[in-house]
Protein backbone atom coordinates (compact mmCIF):
# COMPACT_ATOMS: atom_id res chain seq x y z
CA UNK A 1 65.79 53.31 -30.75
CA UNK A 2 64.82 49.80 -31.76
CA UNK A 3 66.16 47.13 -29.37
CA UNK A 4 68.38 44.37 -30.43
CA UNK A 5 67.71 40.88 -29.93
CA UNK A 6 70.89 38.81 -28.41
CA UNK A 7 71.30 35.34 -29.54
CA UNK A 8 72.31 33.02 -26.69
CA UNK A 9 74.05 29.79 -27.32
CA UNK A 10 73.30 26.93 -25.69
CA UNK A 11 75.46 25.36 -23.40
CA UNK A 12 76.17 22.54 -26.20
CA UNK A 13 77.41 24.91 -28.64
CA UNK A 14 79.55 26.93 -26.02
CA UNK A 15 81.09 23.56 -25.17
CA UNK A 16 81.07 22.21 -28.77
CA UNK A 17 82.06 25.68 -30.20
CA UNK A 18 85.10 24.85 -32.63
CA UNK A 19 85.12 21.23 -32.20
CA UNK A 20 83.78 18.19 -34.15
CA UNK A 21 79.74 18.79 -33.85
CA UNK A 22 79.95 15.01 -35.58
CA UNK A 23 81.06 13.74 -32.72
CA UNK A 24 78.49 11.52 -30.48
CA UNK A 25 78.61 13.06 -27.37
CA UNK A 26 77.42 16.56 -29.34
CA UNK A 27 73.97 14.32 -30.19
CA UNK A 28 73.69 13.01 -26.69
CA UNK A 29 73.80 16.21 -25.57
CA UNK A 30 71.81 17.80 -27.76
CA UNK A 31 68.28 14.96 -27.05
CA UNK A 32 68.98 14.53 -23.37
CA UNK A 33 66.23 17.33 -22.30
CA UNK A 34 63.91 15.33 -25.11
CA UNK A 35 65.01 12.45 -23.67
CA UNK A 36 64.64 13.06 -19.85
CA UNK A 37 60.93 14.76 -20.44
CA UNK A 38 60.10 11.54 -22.11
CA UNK A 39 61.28 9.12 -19.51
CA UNK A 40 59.63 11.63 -16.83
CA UNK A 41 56.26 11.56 -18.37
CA UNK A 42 56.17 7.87 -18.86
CA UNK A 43 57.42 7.31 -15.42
CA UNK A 44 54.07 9.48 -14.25
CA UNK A 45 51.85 7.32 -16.78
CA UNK A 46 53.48 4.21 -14.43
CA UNK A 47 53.10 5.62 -11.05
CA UNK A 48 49.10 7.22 -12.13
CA UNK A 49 48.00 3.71 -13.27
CA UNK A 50 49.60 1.90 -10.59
CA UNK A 51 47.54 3.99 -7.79
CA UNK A 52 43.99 3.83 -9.85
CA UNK A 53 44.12 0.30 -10.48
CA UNK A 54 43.08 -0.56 -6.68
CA UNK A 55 40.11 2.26 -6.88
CA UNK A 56 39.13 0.57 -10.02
CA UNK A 57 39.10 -2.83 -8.53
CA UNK A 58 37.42 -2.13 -5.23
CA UNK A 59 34.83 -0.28 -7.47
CA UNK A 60 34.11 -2.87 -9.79
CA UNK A 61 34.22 -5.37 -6.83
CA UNK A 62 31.01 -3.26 -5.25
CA UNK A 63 29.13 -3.40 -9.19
CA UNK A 64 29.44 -7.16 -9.79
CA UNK A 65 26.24 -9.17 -8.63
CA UNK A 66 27.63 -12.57 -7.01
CA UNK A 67 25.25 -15.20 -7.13
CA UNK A 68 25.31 -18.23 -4.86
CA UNK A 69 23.92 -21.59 -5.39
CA UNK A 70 22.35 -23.96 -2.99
CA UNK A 71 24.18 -27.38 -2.31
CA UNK A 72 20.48 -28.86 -2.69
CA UNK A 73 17.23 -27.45 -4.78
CA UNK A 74 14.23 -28.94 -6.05
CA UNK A 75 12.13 -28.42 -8.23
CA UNK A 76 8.71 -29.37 -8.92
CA UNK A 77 7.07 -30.56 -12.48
CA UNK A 78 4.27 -28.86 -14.16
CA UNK A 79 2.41 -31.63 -15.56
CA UNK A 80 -0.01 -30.86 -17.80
CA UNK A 81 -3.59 -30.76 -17.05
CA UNK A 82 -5.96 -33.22 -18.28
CA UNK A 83 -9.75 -33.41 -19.01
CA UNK A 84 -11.27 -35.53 -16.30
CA UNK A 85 -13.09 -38.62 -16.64
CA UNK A 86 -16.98 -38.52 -17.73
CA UNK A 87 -19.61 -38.31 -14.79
CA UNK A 88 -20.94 -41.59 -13.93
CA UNK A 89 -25.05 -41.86 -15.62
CA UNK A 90 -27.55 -39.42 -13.01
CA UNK A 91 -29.40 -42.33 -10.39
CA UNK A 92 -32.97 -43.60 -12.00
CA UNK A 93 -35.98 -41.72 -10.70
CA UNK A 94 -37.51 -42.15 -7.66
CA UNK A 95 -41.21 -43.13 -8.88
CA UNK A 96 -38.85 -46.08 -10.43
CA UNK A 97 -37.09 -47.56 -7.51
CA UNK A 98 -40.46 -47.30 -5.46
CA UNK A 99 -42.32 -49.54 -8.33
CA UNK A 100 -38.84 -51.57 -8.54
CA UNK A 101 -39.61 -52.12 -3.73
CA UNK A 102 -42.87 -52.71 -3.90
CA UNK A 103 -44.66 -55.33 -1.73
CA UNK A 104 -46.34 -57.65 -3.72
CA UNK A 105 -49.51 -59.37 -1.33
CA UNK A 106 -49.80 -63.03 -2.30
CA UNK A 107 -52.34 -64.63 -4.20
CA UNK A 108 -54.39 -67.21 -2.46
CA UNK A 109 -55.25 -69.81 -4.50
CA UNK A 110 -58.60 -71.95 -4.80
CA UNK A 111 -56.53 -75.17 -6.37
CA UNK A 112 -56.15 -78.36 -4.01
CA UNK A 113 -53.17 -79.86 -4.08
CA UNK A 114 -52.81 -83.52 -3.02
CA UNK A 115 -50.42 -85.07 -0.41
CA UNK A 116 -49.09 -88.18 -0.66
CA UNK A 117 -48.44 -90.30 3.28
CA UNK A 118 -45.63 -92.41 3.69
CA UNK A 119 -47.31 -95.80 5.24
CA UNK A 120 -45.99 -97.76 8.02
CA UNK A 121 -44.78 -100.50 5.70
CA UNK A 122 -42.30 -97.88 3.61
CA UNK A 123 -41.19 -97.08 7.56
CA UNK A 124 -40.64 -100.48 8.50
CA UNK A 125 -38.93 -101.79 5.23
CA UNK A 126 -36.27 -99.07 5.93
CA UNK A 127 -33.24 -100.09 8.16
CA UNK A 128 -33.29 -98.04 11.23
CA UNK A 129 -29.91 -98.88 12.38
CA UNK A 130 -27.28 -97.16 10.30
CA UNK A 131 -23.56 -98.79 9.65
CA UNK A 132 -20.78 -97.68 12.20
CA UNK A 133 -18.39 -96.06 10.55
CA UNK A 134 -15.44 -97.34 8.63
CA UNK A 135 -11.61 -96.89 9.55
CA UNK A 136 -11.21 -94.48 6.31
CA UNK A 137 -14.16 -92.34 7.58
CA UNK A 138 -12.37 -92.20 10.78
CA UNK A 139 -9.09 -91.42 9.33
CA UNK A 140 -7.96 -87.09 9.22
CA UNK A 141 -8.77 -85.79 5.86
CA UNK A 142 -6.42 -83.14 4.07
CA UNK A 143 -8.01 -79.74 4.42
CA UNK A 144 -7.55 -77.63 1.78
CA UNK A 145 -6.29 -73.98 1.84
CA UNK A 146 -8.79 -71.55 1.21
CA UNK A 147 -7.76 -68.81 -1.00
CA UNK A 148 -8.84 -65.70 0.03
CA UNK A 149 -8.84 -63.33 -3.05
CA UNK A 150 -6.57 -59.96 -2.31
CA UNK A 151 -8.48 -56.53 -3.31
CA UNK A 152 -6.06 -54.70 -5.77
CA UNK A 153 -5.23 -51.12 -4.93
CA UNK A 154 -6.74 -48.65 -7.52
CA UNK A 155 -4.77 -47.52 -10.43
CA UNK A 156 -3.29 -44.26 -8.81
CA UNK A 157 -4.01 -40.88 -11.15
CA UNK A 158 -1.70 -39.07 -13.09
CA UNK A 159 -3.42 -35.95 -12.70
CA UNK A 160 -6.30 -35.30 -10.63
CA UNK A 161 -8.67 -31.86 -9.48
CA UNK A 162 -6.34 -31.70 -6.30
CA UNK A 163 -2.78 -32.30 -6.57
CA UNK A 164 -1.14 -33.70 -3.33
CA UNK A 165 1.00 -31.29 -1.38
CA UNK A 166 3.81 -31.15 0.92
CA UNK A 167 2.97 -30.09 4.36
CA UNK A 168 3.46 -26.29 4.32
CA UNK A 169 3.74 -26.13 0.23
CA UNK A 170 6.62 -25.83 -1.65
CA UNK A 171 9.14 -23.75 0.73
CA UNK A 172 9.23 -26.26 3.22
CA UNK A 173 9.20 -29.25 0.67
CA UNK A 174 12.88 -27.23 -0.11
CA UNK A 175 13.86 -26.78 3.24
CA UNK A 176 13.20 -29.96 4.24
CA UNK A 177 14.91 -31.77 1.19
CA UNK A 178 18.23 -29.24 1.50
CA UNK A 179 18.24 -29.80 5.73
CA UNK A 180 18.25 -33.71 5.16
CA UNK A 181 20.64 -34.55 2.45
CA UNK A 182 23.99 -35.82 3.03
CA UNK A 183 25.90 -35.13 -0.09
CA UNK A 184 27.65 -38.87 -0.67
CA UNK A 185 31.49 -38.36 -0.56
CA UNK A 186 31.95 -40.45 -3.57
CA UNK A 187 30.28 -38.07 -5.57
CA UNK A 188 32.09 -34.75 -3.95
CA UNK A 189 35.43 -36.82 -5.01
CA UNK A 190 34.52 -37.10 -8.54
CA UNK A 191 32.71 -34.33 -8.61
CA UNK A 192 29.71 -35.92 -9.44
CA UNK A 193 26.29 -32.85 -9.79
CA UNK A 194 22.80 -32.77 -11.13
CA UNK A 195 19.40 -33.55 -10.90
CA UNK A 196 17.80 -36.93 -9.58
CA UNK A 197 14.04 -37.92 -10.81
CA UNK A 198 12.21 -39.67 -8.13
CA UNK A 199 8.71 -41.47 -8.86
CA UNK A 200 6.41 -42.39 -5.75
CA UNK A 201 2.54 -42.93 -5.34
CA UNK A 202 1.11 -40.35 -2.47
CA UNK A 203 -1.93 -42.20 -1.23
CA UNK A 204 -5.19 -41.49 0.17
CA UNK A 205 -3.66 -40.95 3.57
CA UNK A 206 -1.04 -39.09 2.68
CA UNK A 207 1.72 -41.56 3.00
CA UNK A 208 4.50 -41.94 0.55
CA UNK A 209 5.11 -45.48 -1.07
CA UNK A 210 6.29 -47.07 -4.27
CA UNK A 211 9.33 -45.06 -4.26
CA UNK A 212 11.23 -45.82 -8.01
CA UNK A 213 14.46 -43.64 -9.25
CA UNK A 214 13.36 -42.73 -13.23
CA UNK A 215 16.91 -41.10 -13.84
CA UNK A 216 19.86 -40.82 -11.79
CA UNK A 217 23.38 -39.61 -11.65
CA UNK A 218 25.57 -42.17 -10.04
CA UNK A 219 28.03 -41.32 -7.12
CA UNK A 220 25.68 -42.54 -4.20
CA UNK A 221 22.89 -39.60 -5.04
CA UNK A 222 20.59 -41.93 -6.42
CA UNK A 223 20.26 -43.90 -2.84
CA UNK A 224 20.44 -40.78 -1.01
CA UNK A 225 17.19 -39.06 -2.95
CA UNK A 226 15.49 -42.03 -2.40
CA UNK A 227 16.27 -42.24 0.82
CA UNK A 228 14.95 -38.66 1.61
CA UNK A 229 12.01 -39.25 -0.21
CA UNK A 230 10.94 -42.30 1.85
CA UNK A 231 12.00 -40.15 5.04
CA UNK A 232 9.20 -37.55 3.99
CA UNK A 233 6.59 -37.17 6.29
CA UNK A 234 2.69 -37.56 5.25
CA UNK A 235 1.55 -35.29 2.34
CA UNK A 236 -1.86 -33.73 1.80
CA UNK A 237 -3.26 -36.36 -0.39
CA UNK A 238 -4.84 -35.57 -4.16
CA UNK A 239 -8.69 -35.39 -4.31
CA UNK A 240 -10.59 -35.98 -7.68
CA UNK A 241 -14.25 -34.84 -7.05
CA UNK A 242 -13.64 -33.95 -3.05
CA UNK A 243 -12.48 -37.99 -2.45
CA UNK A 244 -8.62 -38.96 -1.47
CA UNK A 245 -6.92 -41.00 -4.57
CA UNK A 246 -3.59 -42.75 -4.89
CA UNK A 247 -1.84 -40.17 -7.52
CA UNK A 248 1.34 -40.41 -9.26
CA UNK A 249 4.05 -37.73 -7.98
CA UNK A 250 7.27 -36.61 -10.15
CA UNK A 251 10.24 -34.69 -7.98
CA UNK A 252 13.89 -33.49 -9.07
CA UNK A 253 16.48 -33.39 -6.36
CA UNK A 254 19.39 -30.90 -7.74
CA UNK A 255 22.71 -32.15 -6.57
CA UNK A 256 24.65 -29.11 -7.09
CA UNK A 257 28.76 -28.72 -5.59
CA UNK A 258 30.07 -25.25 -4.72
């Protein structure tokens, strides 16, 4: 016996049966399971993205690399090496500078050689008595100023053998530099950054002098590298052939705002 499939109506033709299907209510009726499985599911999309985005956040927050910068940083120039100067000439031989020592004995000669005597009347026609002296003789005479001649400092070096040093090397050239500048409040107002060049001779004891800006940045950090630079304490001075010179020294200061 084959078994008979029943057709059910839905409850919107039951209520629509016999009645204007054109009507708008019929529609409504008709999409509002569509409609209500729609709003549902985009109501889950809502609520699903709302909960991941703070995983996703505090994730990403754990990935990214921050990077801080120093208020202060140096940095030091690599200046190109140059050939050094020529040897001076090798000293002459030794067989040379005995000849050039030598004692010479001296020759005794067989010549006479006349002498003339001053007789009593050349004596007595000279006065004995000399002049007293006159009032202008007497009077204070202008001395004159010697000038003593000054011995100029030698051309300090560019480049030598030996470089100078900081005390320590480069780490506590930084440290010191970043522990002793003030940034100027000008420049934080303006908000002034970069790097200061700072030119100064290191001489042959170490000390720092002829302390000249080369290129600045306004806002009171041009005074204030200079001033740490003359605040330095004694370097390791440059050598050229194992002996101390006077040697030219470059340094960036980094004025840098965070």
């Amino acid at each position: 016996m084959a078994v008979q499939k029943q057709y059910v109506e839905s409850l919107e033709e039951i209520v629509f049966k016999n009645r204007n299907k054109e009507y708008g209510a019929y529609q409504l009726r008709k999409k509002y399971r569509k409609y209500v499985s729609v709003s549902l599911l985009i109501a889950l999309l809502a609520i699903g993205t709302l909960i991941a985005y703070p995983v996703i956040a505090a994730y990403m927050a754990k990935v990214k690399t921050v990077v801080v910068d120093k208020d202060v940083s140096a940095e030091l120039l690599n200046i190109a090496k140059t050939e050094a100067p020529p040897p001076p000439p090798p000293p002459p031989p030794a067989d040379e500078i005995v000849k050039q020592t030598a004692f010479k004995a001296p020759v005794v000669s067989t010549d006479t050689v006349e002498q003339t005597m001053v007789s009593q009347e050349d004596l007595n026609a000279k006065p004995s008595n000399t002049p007293p002296p006159s009032e202008e003789d007497l009077a204070p005479k202008e001395v004159k100023a010697q000038v003593v001649e000054q011995v100029e400092k030698p051309t300090p070096f560019t480049v030598v053998e030996e470089m100078p040093a900081f005390p320590g090397g480069e780490s506590d050239l930084y440290k010191f530099i970043s522990t002793s500048i003030k940034y100027p409040e000008e420049a934080k107002e303006l908000g002034i950054q970069g790097r200061v060049f700072v030119n100064f001779v290191v001489e042959t004891d170490g000390s720092i002098t002829d302390v000249k800006l080369i290129r600045g940045i306004g806002g009171g950090c041009d005074e204030e590298a200079i001033r740490v630079v003359k605040a330095m304490p004694k370097w390791v001075p440059g050598k050229q052939r194992g002996v101390p010179v006077r040697v030219y020294f470059n340094l960036p200061i980094k004025f840098t705002l965070q």
